[in-house]
Protein backbone atom coordinates (compact mmCIF):
# COMPACT_ATOMS: atom_id res chain seq x y z
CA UNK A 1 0.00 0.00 0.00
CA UNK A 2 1.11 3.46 -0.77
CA UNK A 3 1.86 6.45 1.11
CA UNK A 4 -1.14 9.10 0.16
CA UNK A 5 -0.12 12.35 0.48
CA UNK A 6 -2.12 15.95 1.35
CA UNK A 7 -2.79 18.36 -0.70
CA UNK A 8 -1.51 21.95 -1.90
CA UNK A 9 -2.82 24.70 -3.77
CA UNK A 10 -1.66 27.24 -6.09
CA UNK A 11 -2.91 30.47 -6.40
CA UNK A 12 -4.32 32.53 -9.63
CA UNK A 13 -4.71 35.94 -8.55
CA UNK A 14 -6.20 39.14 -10.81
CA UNK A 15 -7.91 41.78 -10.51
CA UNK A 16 -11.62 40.35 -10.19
CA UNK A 17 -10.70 37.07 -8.25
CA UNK A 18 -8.63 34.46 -6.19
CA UNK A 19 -8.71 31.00 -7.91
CA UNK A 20 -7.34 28.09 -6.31
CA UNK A 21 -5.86 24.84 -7.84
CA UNK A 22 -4.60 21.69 -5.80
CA UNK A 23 -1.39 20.67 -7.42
CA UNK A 24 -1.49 17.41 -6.20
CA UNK A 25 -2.77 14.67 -4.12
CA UNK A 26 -5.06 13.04 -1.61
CA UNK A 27 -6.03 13.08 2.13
CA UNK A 28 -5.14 9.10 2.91
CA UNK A 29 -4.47 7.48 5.86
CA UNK A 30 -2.06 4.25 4.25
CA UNK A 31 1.45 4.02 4.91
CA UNK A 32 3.71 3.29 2.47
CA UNK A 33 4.48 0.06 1.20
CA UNK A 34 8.24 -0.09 2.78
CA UNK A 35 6.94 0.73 6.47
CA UNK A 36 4.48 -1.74 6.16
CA UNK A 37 6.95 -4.96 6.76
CA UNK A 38 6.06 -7.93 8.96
CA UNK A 39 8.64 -10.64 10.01
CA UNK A 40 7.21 -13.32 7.47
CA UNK A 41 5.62 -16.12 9.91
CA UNK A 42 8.47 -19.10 10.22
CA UNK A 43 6.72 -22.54 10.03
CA UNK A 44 6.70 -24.70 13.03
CA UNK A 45 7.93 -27.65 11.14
CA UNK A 46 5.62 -30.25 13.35
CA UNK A 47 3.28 -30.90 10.82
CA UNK A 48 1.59 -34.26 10.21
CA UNK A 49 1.17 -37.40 7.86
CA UNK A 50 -1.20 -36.06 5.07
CA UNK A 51 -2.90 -39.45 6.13
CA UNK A 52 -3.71 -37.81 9.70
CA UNK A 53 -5.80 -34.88 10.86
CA UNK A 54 -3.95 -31.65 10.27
CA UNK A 55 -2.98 -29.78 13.58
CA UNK A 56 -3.18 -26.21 14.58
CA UNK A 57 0.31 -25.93 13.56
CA UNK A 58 -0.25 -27.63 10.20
CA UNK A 59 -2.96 -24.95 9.41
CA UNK A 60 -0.65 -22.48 10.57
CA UNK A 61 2.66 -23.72 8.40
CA UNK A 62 0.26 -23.73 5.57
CA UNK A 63 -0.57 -20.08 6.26
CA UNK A 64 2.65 -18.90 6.11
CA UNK A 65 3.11 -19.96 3.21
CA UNK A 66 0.44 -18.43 1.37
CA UNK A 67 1.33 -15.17 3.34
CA UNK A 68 5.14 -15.13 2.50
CA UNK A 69 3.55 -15.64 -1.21
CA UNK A 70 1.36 -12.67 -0.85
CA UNK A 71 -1.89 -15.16 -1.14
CA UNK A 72 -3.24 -12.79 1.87
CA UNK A 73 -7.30 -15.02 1.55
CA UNK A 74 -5.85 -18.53 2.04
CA UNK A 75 -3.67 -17.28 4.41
CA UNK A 76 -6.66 -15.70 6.25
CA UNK A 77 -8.74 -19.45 6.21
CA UNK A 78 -5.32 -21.50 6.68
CA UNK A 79 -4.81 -18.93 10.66
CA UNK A 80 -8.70 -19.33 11.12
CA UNK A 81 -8.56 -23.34 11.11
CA UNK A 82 -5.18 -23.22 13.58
CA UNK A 83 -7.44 -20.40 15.72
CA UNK A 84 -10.56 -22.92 15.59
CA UNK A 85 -7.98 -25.77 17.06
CA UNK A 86 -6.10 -23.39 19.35
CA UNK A 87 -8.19 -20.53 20.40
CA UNK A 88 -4.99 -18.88 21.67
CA UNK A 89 -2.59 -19.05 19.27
CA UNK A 90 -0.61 -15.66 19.14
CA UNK A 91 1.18 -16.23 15.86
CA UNK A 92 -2.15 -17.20 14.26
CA UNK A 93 -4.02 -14.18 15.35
CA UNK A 94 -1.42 -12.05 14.98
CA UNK A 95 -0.34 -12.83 10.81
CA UNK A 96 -4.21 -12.95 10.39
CA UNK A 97 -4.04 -9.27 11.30
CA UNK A 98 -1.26 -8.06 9.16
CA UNK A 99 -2.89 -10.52 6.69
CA UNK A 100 -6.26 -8.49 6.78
CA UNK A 101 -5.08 -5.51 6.92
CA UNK A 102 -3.02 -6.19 3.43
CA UNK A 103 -6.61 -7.09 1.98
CA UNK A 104 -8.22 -3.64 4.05
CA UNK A 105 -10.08 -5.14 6.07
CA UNK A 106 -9.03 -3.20 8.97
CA UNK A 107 -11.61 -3.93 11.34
CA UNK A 108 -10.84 -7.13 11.46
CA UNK A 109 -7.19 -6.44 11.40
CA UNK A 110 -7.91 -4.54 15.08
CA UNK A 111 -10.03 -7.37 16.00
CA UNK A 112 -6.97 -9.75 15.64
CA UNK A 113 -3.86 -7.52 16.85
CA UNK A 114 -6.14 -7.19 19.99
CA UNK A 115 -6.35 -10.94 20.59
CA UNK A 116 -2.70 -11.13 19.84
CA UNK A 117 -1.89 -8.22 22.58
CA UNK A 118 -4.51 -10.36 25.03
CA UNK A 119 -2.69 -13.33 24.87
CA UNK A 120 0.81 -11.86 24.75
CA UNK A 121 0.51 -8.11 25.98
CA UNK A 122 4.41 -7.27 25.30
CA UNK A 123 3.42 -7.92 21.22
CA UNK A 124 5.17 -4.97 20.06
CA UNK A 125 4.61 -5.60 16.47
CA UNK A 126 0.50 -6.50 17.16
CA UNK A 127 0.57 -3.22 18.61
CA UNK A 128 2.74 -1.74 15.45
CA UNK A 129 -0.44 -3.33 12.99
CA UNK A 130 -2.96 -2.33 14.94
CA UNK A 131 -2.08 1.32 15.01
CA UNK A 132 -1.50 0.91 11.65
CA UNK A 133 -4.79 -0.12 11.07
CA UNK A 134 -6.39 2.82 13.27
CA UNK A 135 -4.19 5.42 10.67
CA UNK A 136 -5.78 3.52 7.71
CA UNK A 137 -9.39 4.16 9.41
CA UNK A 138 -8.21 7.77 10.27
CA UNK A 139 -8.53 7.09 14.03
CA UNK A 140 -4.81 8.70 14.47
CA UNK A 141 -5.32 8.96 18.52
CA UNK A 142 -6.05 4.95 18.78
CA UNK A 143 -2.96 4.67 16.53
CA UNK A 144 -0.75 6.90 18.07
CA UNK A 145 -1.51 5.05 21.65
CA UNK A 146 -0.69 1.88 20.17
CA UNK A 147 2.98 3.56 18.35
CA UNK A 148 3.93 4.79 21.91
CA UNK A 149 3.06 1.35 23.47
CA UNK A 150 5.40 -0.48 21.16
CA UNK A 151 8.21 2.42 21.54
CA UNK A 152 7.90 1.21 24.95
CA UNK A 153 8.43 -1.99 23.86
CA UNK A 154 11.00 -1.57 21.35
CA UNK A 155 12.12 2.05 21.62
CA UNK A 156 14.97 2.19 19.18
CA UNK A 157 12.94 1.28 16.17
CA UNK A 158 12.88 3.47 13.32
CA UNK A 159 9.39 2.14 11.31
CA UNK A 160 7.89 3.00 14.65
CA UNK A 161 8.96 6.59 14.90
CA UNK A 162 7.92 6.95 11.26
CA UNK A 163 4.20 5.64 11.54
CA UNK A 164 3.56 7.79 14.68
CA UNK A 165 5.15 10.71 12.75
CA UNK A 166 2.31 9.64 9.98
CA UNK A 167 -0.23 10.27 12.65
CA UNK A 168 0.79 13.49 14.06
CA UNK A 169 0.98 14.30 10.38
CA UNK A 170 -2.65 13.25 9.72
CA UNK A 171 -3.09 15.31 13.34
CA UNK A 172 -1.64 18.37 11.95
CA UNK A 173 0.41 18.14 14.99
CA UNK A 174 4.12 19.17 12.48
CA UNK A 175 6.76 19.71 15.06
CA UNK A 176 5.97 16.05 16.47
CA UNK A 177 5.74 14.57 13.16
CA UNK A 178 9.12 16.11 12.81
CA UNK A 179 10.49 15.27 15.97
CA UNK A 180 10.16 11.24 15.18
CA UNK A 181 10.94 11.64 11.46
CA UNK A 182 14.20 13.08 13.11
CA UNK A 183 14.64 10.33 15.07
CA UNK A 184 13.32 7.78 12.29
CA UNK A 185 16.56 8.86 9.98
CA UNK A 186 18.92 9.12 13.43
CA UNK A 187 18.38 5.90 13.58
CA UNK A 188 18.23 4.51 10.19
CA UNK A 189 20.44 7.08 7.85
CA UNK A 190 19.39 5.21 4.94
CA UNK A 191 15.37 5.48 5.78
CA UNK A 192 14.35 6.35 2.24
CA UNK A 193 10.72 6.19 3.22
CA UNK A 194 11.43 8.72 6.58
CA UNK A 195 13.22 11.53 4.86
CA UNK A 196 10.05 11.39 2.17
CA UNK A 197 7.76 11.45 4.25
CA UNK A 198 9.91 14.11 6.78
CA UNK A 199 9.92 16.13 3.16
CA UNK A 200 6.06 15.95 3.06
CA UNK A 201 5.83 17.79 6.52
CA UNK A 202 8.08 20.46 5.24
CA UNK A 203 6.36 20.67 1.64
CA UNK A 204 3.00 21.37 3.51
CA UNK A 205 4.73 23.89 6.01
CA UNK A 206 5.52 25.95 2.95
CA UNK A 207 9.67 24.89 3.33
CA UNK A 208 10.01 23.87 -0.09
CA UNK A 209 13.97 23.84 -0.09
CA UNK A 210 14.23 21.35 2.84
CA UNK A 211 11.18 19.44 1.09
CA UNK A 212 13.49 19.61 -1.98
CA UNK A 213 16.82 18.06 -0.01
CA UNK A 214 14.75 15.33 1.53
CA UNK A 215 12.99 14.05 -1.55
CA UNK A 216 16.58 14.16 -3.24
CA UNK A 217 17.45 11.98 -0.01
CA UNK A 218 14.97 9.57 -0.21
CA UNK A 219 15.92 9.29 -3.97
CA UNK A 220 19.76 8.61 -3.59
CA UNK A 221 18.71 5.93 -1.31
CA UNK A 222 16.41 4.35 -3.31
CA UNK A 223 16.57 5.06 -7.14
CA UNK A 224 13.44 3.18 -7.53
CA UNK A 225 11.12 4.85 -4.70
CA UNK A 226 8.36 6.37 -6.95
CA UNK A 227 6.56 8.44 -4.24
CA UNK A 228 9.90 10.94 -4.20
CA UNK A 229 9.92 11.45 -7.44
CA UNK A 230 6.25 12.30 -7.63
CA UNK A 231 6.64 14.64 -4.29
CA UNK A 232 9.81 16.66 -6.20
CA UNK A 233 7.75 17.65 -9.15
CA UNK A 234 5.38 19.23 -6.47
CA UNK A 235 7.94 21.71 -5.14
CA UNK A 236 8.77 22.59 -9.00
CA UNK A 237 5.43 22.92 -9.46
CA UNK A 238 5.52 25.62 -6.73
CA UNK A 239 9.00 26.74 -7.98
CA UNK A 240 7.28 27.30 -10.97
CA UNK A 241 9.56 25.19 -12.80
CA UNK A 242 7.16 23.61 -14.15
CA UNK A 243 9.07 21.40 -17.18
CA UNK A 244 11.23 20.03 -14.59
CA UNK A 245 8.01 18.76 -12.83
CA UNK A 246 6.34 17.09 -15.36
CA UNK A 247 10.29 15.32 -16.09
CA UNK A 248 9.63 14.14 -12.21
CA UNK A 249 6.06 12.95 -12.66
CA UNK A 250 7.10 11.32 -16.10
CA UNK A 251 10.01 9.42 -14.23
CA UNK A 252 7.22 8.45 -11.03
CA UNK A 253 4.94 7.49 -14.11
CA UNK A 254 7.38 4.93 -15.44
CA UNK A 255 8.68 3.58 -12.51
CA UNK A 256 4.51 3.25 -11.52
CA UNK A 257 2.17 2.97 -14.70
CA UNK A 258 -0.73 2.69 -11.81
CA UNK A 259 0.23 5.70 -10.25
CA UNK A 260 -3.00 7.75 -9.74
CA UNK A 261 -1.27 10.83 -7.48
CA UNK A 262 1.76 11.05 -10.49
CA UNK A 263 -1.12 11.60 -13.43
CA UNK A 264 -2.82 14.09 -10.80
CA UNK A 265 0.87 16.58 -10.72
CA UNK A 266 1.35 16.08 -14.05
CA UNK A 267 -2.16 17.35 -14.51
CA UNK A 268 -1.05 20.55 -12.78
CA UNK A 269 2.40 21.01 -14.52
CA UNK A 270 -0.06 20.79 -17.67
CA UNK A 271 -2.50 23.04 -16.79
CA UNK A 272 0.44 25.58 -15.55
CA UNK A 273 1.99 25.43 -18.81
CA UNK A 274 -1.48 26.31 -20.23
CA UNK A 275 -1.36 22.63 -22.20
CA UNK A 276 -5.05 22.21 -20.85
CA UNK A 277 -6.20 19.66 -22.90
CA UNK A 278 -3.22 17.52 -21.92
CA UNK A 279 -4.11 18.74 -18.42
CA UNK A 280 -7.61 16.58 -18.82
CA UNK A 281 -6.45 14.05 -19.99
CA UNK A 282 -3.95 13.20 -17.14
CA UNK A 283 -6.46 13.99 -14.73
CA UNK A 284 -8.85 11.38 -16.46
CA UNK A 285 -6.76 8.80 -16.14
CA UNK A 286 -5.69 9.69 -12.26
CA UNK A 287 -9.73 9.24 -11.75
CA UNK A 288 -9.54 5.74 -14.31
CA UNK A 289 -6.99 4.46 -11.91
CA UNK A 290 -8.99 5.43 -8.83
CA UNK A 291 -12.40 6.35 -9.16
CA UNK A 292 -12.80 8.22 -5.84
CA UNK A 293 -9.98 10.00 -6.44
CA UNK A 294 -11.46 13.37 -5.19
CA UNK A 295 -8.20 15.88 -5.70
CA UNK A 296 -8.66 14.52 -9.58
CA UNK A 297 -12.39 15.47 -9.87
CA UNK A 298 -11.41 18.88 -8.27
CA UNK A 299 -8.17 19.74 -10.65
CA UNK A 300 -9.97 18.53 -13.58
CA UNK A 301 -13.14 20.78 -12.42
CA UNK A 302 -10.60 23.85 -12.28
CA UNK A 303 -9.10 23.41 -15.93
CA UNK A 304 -12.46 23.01 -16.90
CA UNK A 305 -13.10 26.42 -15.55
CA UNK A 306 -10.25 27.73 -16.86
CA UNK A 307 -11.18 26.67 -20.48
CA UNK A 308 -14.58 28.10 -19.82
CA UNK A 309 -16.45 24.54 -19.70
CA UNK A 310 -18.35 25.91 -16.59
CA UNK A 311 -20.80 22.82 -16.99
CA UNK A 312 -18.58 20.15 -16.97
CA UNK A 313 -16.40 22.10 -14.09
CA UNK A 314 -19.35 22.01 -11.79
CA UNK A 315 -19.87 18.23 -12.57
CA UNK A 316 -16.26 17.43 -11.61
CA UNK A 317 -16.70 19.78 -8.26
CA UNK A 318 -19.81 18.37 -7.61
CA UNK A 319 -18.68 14.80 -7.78
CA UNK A 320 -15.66 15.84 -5.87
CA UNK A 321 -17.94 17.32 -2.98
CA UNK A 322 -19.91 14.24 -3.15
CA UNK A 323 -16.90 11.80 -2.91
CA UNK A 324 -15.23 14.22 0.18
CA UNK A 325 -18.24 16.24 2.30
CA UNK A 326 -15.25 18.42 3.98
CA UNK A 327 -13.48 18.86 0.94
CA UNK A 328 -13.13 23.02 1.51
CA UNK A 329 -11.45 23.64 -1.65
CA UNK A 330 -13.79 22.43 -3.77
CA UNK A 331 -16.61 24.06 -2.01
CA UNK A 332 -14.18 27.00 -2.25
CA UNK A 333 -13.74 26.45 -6.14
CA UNK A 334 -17.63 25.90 -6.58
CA UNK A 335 -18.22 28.77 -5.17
CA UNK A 336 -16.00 30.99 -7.64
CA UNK A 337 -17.71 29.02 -10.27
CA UNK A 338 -20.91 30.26 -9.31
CA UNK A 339 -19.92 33.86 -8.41
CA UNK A 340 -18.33 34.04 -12.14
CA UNK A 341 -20.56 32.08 -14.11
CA UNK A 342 -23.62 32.78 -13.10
CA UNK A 343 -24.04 36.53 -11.88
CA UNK A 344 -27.37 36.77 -10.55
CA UNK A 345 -28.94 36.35 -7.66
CA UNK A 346 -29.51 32.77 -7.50
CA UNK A 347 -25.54 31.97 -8.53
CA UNK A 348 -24.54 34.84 -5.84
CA UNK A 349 -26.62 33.01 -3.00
CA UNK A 350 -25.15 29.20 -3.87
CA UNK A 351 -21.64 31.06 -3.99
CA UNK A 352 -21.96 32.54 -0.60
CA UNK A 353 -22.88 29.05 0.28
CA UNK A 354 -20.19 27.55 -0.84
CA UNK A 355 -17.94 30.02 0.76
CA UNK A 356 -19.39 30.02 4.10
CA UNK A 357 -18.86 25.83 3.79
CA UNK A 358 -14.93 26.31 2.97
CA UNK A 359 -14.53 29.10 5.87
CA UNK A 360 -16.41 26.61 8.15
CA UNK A 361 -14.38 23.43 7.35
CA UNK A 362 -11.34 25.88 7.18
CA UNK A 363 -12.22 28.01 10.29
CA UNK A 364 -9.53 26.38 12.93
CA UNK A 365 -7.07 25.96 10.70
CA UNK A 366 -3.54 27.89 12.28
CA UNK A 367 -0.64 27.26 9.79
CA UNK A 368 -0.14 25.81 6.00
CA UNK A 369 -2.59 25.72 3.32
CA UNK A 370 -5.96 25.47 4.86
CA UNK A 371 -4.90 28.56 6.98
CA UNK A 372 -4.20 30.49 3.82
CA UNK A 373 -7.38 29.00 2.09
CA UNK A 374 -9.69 30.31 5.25
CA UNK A 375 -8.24 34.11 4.66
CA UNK A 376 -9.05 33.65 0.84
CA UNK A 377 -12.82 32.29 2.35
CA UNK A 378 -13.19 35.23 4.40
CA UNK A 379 -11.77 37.62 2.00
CA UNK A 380 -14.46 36.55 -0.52
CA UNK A 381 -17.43 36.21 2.13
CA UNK A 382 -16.51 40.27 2.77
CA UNK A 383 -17.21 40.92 -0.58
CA UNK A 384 -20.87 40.20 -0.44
CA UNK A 385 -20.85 41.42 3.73
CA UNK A 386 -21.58 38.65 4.96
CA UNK A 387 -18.64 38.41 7.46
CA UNK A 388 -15.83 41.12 9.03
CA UNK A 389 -12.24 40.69 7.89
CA UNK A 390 -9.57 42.53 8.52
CA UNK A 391 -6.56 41.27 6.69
CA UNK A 392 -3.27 40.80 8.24
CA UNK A 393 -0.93 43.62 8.19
């Protein structure tokens, strides 16, 4: 599973009105693939005849090898049959867990871990999957208890420090997510997957050269780590060098024909290089790849805009509203759409509700982009008087 990052917006700014574009991404709770490692299950070798009755341990043997295959669903029945003979078999309930949470099913996956932790409450790495499973649900407290339990438990271990950094990052909560990226790379220099992901809190903290030196990093490490190369084209998208972006989405592209989040910046670099048609096109297949890709609806919805297609922009903002309730940009987006395309009285109301909806889902916001997108809200509410703002000297 792959490491889903947040967003970022550009900013299109004239005399009549403040557009915004996300450049790239999606809000996702996954980790990526590389932090996501479990010690593959070692068979007990005390496994049967085939001519007699297979044991808990046979059932468990045969799991581990369908796991250690990737064949996550016969892994999943081999555990349950040792769990129906052994209703307190750690190993079983534990590599079930990992097991389901590899398929998503993370429910189950906490269901599992917590047997594991019952039976054997020192199970750092149940504890490990389990918060890992409360990120994927975006229940980042739950996680974050479980990371600090297994620090406890193993406290010099670096894929630790870099899933609770995940969570404070989900949490907003930067200087922690910092803190234990820090400590992630202190104690593994060559964490490819830390210094990305330590390059993400700085990209969305606006310090685009340290984002820059991390991603470069992560790269060095690993040469074949798409995720950096997809992250570097977003700081030359806000470099504004935009060529060199889409070169850094081309080279995430080939390493990743799949990758949704690369087609999504390259969209961007596109639609800043006013190649708008190419623009579309690489947002269509970001939503192909993952049709509840919301960022995609909402970047496509903008060049739409932008080309004057207002119909087909308010489809794509629509759908992305639909996909992501509390997605403020694209009520924010919506709402310019209405205030521009349709100037009556009518398109002035549904763009003041729009507006209010983004300054709402924006209001708490302190620091980075959401903070910035609130003053834009306000700003534009103050047009039509419907709130006080005094900009910030």
């Amino acid at each position: 599973m792959k490491l889903l990052l947040r967003r970022t917006y550009s900013t299109f700014i004239n005399y009549v009105f403040v557009g915004v574009l996300c450049l790239l991404l999606s809000a996702c709770s996954t980790e990526a693939s590389d932090s996501l490692t479990a010690t593959a299950p070692q068979p007990t070798q005390t496994a049967t005849g085939a001519s007699q009755a297979l044991s808990a341990e046979d059932h468990y043997d045969r799991g581990s090898d369908y796991f250690t295959d990737g064949d996550y669903e016969l892994a999943i029945s081999e555990y349950s049959e040792a769990i129906k003979l052994d209703p307190e078999y750690v190993d079983a309930y534990y590599f079930r867990c990992v097991a389901y949470y590899e398929t998503g099913e993370h429910d189950k996956a906490i269901s599992d871990c917590a047997q594991a932790i019952k039976f054997k409450p020192d199970h750092a790495e149940a504890h490990r999957f389990r918060g890992h499973s409360y990120s994927a649900k975006g229940e980042h407290d739950l996680a974050i208890a479980d990371f600090n339990e297994a620090l406890r438990l193993e406290p010099d271990n670096a894929e630790l420090f870099n899933a609770r950094g995940w969570s404070y990052y989900n949490k907003r909560q930067y200087a922690l997510a910092l803190a234990d990226y820090d400590r992630a790379i202190e104690l593994d220099p060559d964490y490819a997957l830390a210094y990305n992901n330590r390059g993400v809190v700085y990209f969305d903290t606006w310090d685009y050269d340290k984002a820059l030196a991390d991603y470069n990093q992560a790269i060095e490490i690993d040469a074949e780590f798409d995720w950096p190369y997809s992250n570097r084209g977003r700081v030359f998208l806000q470099k504004q060098e935009y060529d060199q972006a889409v070169k850094d989405f081309d080279a995430a592209i080939k390493l990743n024909p799949d990758f949704a989040d690369a087609y999504n910046g390259r969209g961007a670099a596109y639609h800043k290089l006013g190649m708008h048609d190419r623009a579309i096109e690489d947002y269509s297949e970001a939503i192909r790849l993952n049709p509840n890709f919301d960022w995609a609806y909402n970047n496509r919805g903008y060049t739409y805009y932008d080309k004057g297609s207002y119909e087909q922009a308010l489809d794509d903002y629509n759908r992305a509203i639909d996909l992501n309730p509390k997605f403020a940009l694209a009520y924010y987006n919506r709402g310019l759409l209405h205030q521009i395309s349709t100037p009556n009285t009518e398109g002035q109301r549904k763009a003041i509700e729009d507006y209010k909806m983004a300054f709402a889902l924006t209001e708490s916001a302190t620091e980075g982009d959401d903070s910035y997108l609130n003053g834009l809200t306000a700003y534009k509410l103050k047009e039509f008087g419907e709130v006080p703002y005094t900009p910030t000297p």
